[in-house]
Protein backbone atom coordinates (compact mmCIF):
# COMPACT_ATOMS: atom_id res chain seq x y z
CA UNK A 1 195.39 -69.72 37.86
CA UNK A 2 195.28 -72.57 35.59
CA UNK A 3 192.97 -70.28 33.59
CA UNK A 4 195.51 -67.69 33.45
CA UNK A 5 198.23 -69.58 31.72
CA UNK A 6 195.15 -71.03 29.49
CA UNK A 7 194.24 -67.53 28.07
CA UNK A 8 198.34 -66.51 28.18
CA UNK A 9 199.48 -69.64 26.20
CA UNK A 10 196.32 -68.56 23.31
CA UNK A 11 197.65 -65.32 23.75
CA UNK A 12 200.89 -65.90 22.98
CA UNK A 13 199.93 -68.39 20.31
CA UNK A 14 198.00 -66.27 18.21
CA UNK A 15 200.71 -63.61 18.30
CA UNK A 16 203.15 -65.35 17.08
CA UNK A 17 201.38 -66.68 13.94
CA UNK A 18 202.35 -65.41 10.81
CA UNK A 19 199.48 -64.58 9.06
CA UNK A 20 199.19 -61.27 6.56
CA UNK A 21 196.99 -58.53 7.01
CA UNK A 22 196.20 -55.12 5.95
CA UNK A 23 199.15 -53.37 6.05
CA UNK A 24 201.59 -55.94 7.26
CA UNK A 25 201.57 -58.76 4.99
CA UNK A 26 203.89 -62.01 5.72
CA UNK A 27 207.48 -62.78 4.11
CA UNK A 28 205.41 -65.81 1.29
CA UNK A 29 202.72 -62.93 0.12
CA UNK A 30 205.65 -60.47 -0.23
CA UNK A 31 207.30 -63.09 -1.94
CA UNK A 32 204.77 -64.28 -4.47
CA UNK A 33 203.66 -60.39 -4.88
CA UNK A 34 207.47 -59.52 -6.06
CA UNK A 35 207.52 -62.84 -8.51
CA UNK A 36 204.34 -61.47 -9.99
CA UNK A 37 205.05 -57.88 -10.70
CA UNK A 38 208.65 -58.61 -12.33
CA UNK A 39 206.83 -60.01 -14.94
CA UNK A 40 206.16 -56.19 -16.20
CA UNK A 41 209.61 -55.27 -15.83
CA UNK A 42 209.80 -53.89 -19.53
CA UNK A 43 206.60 -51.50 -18.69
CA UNK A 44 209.13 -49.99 -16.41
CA UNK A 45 212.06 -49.50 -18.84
CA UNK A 46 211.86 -45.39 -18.54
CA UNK A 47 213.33 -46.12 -14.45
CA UNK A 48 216.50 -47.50 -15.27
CA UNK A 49 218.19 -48.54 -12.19
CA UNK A 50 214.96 -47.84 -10.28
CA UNK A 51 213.07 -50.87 -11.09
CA UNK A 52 213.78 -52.47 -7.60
CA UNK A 53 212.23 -49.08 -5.89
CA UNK A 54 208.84 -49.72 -7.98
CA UNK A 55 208.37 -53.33 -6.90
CA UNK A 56 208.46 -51.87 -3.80
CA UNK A 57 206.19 -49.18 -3.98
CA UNK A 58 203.74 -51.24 -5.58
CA UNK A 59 204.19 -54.42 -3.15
CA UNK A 60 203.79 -51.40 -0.59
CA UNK A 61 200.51 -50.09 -2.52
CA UNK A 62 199.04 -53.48 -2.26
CA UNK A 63 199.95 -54.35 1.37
CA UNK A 64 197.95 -50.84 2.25
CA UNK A 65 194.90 -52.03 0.84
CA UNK A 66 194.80 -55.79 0.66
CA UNK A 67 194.42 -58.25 3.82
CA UNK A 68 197.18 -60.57 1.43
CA UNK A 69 198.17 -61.24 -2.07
CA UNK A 70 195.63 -63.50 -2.75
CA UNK A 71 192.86 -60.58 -2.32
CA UNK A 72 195.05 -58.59 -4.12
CA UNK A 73 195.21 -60.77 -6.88
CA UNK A 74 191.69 -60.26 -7.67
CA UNK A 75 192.62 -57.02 -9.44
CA UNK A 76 193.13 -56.97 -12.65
CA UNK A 77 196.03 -56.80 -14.99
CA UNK A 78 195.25 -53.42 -16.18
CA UNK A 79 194.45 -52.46 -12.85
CA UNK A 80 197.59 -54.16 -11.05
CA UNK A 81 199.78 -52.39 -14.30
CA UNK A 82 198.34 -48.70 -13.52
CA UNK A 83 199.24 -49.05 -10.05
CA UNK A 84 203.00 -50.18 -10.89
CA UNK A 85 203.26 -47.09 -13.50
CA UNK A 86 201.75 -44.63 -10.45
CA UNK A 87 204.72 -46.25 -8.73
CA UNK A 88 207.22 -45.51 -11.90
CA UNK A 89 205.89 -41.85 -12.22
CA UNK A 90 207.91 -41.43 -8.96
CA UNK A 91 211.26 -42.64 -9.90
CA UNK A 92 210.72 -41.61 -13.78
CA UNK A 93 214.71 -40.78 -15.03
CA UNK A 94 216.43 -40.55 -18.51
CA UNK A 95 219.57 -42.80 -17.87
C-alpha cells in the first residue's frame, strides 16, 4: 500500500510539472518565442492588422517541431525569417 501512494504521489508529481515539449510548449517558451519574433515585425508590413495571427502561426510552427524554444533557437535567422513569411503568405492583404 505504502508503495501505492509512493508511485501515485511520482505520478502525480511529474504530471503536474510544467515542462515544454513537442507540441505543447510551456507559457515562458511561448513567451520568450513571441519577444523574439516581434523583432521582424516590419518583414511583415504587407499583413496589416494580421501581424498578431503570424506570431502565432509561427510560435505554432515551432512548437510542432521543437521540444522548446531553446532547440528552436538553434535555427537560424534566415531560417526562423522564412518560416514567419510562410506564416505571412497566409494572411497576405492590401490594407
Amino acid at each position: 500500500m505504502k508503495k501505492r501512494m509512493i508511485i501515485f504521489a511520482l505520478l502525480a508529481f511529474t504530471s503536474c510539472t510544467n515542462e515544454s515539449k513537442k507540441g505543447a510548449w510551456n507559457d515562458e517558451d511561448r513567451t520568450e518565442a513571441m519577444a523574439d519574433v516581434k523583432e521582424f515585425s516590419n518583414a511583415l508590413e504587407t499583413v496589416g492588422t494580421a501581424k498578431n495571427l503570424c506570431y502565432d502561426c509561427y510560435i505554432d510552427s515551432l512548437e510542432k517541431s521543437y521540444d522548446n524554444y531553446e532547440a528552436a533557437k538553434k535555427l537560424n535567422e534566415d531560417d526562423r525569417l522564412n518560416i514567419l513569411l510562410d506564416c505571412a503568405i497566409q494572411y497576405l492583404h492590401f490594407d
